[in-house]
Protein backbone atom coordinates (compact mmCIF):
# COMPACT_ATOMS: atom_id res chain seq x y z
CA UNK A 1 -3.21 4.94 12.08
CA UNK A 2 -6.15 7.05 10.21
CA UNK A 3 -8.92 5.20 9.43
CA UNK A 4 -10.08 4.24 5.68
CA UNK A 5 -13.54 5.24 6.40
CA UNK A 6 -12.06 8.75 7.68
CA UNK A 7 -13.58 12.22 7.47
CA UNK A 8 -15.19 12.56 4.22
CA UNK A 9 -17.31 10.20 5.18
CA UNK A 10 -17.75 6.48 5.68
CA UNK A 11 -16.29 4.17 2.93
CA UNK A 12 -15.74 7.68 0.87
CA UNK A 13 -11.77 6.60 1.08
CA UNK A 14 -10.30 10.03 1.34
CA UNK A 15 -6.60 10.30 0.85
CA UNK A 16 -5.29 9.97 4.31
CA UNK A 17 -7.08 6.55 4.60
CA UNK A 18 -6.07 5.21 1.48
CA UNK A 19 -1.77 6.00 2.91
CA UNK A 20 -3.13 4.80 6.05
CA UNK A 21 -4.09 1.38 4.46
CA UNK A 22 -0.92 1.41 2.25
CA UNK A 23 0.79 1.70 5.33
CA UNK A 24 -0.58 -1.25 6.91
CA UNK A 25 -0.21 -3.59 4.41
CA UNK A 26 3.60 -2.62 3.32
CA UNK A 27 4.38 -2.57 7.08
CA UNK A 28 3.46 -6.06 7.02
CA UNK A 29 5.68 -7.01 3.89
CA UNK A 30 8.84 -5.58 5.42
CA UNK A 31 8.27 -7.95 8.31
CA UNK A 32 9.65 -10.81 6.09
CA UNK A 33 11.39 -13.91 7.40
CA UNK A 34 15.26 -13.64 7.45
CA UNK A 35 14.32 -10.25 6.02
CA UNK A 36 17.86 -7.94 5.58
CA UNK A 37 18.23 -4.39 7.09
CA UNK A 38 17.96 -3.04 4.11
CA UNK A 39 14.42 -4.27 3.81
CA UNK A 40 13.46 -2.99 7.52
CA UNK A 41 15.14 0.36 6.95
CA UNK A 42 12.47 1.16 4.24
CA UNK A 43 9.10 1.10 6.03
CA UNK A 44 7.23 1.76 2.66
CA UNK A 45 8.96 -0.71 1.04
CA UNK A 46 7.17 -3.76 -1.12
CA UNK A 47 9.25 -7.31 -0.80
CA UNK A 48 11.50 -7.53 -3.89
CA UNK A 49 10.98 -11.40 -5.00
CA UNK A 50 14.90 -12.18 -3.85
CA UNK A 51 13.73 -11.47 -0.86
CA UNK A 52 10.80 -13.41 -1.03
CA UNK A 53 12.26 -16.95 -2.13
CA UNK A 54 15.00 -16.01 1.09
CA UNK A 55 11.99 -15.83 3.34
CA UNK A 56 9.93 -18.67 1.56
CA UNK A 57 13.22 -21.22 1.76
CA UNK A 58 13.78 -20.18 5.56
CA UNK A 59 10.08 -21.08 6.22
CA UNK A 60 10.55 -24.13 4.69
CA UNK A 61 13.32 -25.01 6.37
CA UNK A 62 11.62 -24.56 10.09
CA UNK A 63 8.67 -25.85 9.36
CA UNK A 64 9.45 -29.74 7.95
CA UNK A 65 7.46 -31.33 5.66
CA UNK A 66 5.47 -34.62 6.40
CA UNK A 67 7.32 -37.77 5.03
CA UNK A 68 6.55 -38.07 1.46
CA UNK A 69 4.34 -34.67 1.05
CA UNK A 70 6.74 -33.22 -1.84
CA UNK A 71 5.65 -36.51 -3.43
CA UNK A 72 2.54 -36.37 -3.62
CA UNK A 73 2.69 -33.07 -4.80
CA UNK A 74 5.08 -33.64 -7.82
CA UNK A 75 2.89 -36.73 -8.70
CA UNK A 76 -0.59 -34.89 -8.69
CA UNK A 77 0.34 -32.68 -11.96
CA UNK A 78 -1.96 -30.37 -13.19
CA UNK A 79 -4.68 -33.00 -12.77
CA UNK A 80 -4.80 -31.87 -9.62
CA UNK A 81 -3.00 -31.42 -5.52
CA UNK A 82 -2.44 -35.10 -4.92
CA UNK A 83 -3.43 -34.92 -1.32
CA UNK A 84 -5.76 -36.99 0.19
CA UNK A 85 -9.27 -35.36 0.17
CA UNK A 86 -10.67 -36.79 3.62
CA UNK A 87 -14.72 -37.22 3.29
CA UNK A 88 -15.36 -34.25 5.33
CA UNK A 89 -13.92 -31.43 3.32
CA UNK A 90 -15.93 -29.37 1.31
CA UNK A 91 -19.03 -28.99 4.09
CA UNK A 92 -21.06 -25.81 4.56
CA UNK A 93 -19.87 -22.26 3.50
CA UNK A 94 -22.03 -19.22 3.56
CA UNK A 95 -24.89 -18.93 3.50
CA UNK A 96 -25.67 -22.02 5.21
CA UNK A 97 -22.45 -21.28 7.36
CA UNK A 98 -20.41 -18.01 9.00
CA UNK A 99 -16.82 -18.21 7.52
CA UNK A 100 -14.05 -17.20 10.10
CA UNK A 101 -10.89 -16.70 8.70
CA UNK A 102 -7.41 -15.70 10.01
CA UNK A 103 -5.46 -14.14 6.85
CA UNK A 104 -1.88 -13.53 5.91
CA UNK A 105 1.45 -15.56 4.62
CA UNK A 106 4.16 -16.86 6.30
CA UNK A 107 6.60 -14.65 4.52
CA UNK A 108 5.09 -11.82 6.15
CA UNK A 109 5.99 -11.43 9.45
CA UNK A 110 3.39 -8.43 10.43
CA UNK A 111 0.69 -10.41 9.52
CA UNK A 112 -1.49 -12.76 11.55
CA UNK A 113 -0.64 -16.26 9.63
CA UNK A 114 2.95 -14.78 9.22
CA UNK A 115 3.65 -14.31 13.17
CA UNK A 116 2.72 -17.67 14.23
CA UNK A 117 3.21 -21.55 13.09
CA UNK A 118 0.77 -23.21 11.27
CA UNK A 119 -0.15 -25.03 14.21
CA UNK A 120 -0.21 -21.84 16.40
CA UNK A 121 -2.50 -19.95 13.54
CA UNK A 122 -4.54 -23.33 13.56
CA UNK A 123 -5.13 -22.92 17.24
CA UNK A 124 -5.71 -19.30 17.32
CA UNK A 125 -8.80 -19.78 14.34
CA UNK A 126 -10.78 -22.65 15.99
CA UNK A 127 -10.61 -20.26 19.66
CA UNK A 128 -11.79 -17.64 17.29
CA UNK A 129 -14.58 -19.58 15.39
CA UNK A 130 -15.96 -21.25 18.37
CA UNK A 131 -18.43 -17.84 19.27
CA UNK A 132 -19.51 -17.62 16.20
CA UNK A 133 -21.54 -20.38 16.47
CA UNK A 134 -22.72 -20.77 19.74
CA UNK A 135 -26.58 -20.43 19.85
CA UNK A 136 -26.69 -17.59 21.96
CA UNK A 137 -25.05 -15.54 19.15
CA UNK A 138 -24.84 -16.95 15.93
CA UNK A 139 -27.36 -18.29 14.02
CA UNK A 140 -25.30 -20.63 12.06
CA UNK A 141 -22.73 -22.75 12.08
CA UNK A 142 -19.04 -21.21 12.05
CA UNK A 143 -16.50 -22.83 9.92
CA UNK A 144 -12.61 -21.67 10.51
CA UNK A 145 -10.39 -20.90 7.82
CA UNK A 146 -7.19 -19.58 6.64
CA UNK A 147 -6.80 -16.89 3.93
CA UNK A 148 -3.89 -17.55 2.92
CA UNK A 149 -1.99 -14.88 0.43
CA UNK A 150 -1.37 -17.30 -2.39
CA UNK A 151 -0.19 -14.28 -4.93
CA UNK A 152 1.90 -11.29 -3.52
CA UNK A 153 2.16 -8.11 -4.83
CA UNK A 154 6.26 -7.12 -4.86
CA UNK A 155 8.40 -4.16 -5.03
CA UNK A 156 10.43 -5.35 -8.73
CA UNK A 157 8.35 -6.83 -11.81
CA UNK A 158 10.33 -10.01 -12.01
CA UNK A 159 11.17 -11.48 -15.73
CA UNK A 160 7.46 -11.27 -16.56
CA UNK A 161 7.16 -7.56 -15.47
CA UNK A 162 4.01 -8.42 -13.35
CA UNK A 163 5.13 -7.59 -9.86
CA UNK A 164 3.83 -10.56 -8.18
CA UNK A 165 4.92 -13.56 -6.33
CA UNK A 166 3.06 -17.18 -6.24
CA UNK A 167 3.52 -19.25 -3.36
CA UNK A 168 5.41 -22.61 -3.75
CA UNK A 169 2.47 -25.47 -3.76
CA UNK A 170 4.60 -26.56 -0.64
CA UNK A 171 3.18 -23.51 1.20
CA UNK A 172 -0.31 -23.85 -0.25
CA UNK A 173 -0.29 -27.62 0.64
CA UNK A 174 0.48 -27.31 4.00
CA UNK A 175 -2.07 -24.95 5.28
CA UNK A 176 -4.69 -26.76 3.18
CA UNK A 177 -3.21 -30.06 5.39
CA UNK A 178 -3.62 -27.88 8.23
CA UNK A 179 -7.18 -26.62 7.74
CA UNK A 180 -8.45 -29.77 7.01
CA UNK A 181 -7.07 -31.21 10.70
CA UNK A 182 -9.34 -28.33 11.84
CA UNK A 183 -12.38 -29.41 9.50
CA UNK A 184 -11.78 -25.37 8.12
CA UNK A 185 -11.37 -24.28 4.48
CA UNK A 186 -8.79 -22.76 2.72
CA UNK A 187 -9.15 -19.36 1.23
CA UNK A 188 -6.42 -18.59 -1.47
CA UNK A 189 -5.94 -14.82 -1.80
CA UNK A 190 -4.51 -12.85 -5.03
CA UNK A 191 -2.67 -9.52 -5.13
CA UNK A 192 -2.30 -9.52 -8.92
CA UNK A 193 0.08 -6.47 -9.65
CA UNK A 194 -0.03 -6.27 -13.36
CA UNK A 195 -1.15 -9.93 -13.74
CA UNK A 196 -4.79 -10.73 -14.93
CA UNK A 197 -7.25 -12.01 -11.92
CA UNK A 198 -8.26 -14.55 -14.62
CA UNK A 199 -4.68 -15.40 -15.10
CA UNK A 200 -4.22 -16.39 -11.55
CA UNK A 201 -7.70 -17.75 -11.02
CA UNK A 202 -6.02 -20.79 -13.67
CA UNK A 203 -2.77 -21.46 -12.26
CA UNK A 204 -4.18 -21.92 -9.41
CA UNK A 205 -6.81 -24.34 -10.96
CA UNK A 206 -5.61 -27.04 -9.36
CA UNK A 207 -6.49 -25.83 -5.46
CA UNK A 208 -9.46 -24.98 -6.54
CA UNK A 209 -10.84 -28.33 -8.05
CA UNK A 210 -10.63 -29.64 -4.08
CA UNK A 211 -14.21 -29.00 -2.57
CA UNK A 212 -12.71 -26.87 0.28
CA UNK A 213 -10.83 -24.57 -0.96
CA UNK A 214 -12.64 -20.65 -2.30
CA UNK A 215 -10.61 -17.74 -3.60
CA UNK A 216 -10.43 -14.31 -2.77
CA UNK A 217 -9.03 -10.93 -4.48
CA UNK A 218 -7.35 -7.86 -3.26
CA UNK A 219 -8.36 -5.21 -6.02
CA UNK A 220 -6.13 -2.90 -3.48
CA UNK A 221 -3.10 -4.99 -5.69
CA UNK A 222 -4.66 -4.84 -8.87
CA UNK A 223 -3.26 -2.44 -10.81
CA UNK A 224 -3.32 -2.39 -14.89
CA UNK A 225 -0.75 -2.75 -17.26
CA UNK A 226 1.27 0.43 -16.42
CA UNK A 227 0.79 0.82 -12.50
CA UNK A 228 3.60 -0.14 -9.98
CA UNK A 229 2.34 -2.34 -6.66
CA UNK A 230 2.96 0.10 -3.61
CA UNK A 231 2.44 3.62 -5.83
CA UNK A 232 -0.49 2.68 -7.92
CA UNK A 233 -4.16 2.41 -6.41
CA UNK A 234 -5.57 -0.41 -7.06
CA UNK A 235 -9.09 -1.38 -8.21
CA UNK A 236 -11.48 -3.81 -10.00
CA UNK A 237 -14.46 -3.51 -11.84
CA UNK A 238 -17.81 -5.89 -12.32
CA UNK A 239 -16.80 -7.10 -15.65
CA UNK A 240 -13.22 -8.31 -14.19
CA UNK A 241 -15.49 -9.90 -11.46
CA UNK A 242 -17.87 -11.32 -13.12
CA UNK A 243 -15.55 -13.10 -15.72
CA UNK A 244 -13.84 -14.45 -12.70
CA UNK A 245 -16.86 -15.96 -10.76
CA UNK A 246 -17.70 -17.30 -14.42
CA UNK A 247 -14.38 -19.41 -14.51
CA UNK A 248 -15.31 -20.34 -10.45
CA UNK A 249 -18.57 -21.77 -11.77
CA UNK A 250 -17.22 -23.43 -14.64
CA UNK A 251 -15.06 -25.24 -12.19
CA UNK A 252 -16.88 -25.95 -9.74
CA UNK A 253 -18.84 -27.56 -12.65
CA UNK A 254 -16.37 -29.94 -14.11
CA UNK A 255 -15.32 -31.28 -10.93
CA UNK A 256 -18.58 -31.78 -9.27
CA UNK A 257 -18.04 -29.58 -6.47
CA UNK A 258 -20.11 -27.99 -3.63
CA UNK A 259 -20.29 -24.24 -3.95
CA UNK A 260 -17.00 -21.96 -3.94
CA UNK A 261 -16.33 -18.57 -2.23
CA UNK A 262 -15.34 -15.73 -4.01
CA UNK A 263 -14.41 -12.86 -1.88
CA UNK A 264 -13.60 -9.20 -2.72
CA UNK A 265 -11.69 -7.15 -0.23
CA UNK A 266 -12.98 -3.60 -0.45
CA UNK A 267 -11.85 -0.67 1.82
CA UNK A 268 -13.37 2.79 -0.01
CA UNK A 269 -15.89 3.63 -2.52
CA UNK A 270 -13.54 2.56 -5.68
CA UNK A 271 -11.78 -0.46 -4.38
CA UNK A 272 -14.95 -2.50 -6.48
CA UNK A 273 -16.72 -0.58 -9.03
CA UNK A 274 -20.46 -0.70 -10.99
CA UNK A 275 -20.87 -2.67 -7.36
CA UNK A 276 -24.43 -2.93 -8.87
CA UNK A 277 -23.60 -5.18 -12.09
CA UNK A 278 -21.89 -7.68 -9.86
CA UNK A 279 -23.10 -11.11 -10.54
CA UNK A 280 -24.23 -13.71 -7.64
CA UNK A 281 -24.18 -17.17 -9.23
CA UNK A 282 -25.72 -20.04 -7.50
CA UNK A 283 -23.11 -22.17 -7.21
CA UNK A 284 -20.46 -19.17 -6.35
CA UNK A 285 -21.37 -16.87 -3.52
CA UNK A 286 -19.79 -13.65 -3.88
CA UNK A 287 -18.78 -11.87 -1.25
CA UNK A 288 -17.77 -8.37 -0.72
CA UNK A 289 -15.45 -8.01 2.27
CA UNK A 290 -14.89 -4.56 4.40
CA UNK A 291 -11.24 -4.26 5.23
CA UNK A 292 -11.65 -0.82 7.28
CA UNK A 293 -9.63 0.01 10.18
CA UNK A 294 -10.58 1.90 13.18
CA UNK A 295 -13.08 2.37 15.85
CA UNK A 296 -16.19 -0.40 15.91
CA UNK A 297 -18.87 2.64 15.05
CA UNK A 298 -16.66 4.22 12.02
CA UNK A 299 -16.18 0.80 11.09
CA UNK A 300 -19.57 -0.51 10.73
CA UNK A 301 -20.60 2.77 9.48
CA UNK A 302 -17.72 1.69 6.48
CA UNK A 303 -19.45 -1.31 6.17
CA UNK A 304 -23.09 -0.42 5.87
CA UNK A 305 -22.13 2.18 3.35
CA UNK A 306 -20.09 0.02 0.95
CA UNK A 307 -22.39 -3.10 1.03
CA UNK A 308 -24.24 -4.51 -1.81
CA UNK A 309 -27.81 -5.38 -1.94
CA UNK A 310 -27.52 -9.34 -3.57
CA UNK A 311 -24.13 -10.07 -2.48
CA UNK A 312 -23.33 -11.68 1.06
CA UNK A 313 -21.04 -9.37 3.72
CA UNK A 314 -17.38 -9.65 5.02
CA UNK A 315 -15.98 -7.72 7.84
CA UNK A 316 -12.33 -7.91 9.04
CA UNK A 317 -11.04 -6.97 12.47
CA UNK A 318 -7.17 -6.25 13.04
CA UNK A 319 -5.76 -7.35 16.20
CA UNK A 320 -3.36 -4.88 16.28
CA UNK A 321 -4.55 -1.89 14.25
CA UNK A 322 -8.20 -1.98 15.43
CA UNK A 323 -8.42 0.69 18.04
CA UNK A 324 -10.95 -1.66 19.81
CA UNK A 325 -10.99 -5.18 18.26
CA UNK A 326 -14.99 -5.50 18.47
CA UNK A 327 -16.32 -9.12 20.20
CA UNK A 328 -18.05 -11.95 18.14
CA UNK A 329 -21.52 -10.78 19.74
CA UNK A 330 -20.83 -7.38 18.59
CA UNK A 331 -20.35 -8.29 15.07
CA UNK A 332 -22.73 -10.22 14.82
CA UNK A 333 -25.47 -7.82 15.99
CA UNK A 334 -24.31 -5.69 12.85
CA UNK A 335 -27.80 -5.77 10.70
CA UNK A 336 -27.16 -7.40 8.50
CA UNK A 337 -24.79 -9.80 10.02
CA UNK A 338 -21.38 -10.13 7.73
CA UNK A 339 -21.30 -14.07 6.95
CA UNK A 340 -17.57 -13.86 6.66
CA UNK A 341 -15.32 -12.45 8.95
CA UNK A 342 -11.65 -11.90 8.67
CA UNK A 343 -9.00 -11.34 11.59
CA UNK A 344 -6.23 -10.25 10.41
């Protein structure tokens, strides 16, 4: 697997990166639940949404629902999730905590929420977390998480012509259940296709009025009006970002909440651009999040090149495509120190 930040130089994105990410993250779409031959006989190809709802409904269907969960969903409305917010959600994100996430969907097999139960995943991010914040190498507390894929980018356009899926709020609900058993926070991440991030960002207004629950965005699945998910390179500009952390704040606002994530996921030089005109708002850290795979020294390398000077720092590590998944202690003795990291 080439490596994003390849020979051009670090976070430059040169073409064999950016088919070396694409790669990646269609391999892990193929890998769908109950997914047919014809899917797996097509490495580089997107889910269609048939074969989404298939995958979604077997899910589902092996992973039970607690007695009268449906109901509270169906009762909440738009007014808001209808599960019980216990007293502890909403505690410390960054900067007065490290974020730890473990990202994916259960639809997709390939990734790391995708290959495991909830409970398994839940498991799997507190072990991960629990360096983090030991004294003798953070120096902060660590906070688990799931970043959950709450919009997928898919092969067809649908009967909106957006090419994206939105999980069920049964999906959503139950790794929001399971994060809070974990005290963690739930990260809800959008692929947009040709949808608006701002478009998203509302229907999913109801999530994100609960204190624990931040977004993030893939501008790698963001792309315009006339691009096609899969073909198409994606990208996403300050103004687009800045509108959205707007809407965040406006939120957070109205419902009286503590502060609420937004992360970008970034791999080269044009996956976020006019980096510069970004806006940090106080009461919505932004985050800009290095998705590179490789090597630790190419990677951090990737990292340091691509950061922004006002905006906090994400790394991700891939268990599998990582050619040497690099130890809490290293990470953290980046300078400066990413305050979110992703495994994924």
């Amino acid at each position: 697997m080439a490596l994003p930040v390849g020979s051009n130089g670090p976070g430059t994105g040169p073409p064999a990166g950016l088919r070396a990410r694409f790669a990646w993250t269609l391999s892990c779409a193929v890998a769908l639940i109950g997914a047919s031959p014809a899917v797996g006989a097509d490495p580089g190809a997107l889910p269609t949404l048939a074969e989404l709802d298939r995958a979604t409904k077997a899910w589902l269907a092996d992973n039970p629902r607690p007695r009268g969960f449906t109901r509270q969903l169906r009762s909440a409305g738009a007014g808001g999730t209808g599960l019980p917010v216990p007293p502890s959600a909403g505690g410390d994100n960054f900067p007065d905590a490290r974020v730890v996430s473990l990202y994916g969907a259960p639809q997709l097999g390939a990734t790391a929420l995708g290959n495991r139960r909830p409970g398994a995943a839940a498991k799997l991010i507190s072990r991960q977390t629990a360096p983090y914040g030991r004294a003798r190498f953070g120096d902060r507390p660590a906070v688990p998480a799931f970043n959950l894929i709450a919009v997928i980018a898919t092969a067809d356009p649908g009967s909106d012509g957006l090419y994206r899926s939105r999980q069920p709020a049964a999906v959503i609900g139950r790794y929001l259940e399971k994060a809070r058993e974990i005290g963690g926070r739930l990260v809800l991440d959008i692929q947009p296709g040709r949808a608006s991030v701002m478009r998203e960002i509302r229907a999913l207004r109801p999530w994100l009025e609960q204190p624990d629950v931040d977004i993030s965005i893939d501008p790698e699945w963001n792309v315009g009006r006339r691009g096609v998910p899969g073909r198409t390179s994606g990208t996403i500009g300050a103004e687009q970002l800045n509108r959205a952390s707007a809407l965040l704040a406006k939120i957070v606002a109205a419902a009286k909440l503590p502060p609420k994530a937004m992360i970008v996921h970034q791999f080269h030089a044009k996956s976020v651009t006019k980096r510069p005109r970004v806006v940090q708002r106080d009461r919505v850290p932004t985050m800009l999040n290095f998705d590179g795979i490789g090597a630790p020294k190419p990677k951090v390398a990737g990292y340091l090149n691509l950061r922004q000077n006002g905006l906090f720092d994400g790394f991700s590590l891939f268990y599998d495509l990582d050619s040497r998944v690099m130890r809490p202690e290293q990470v953290l003795k980046i300078d400066p120190a990413p305050l979110y990291v992703m495994y994924q």
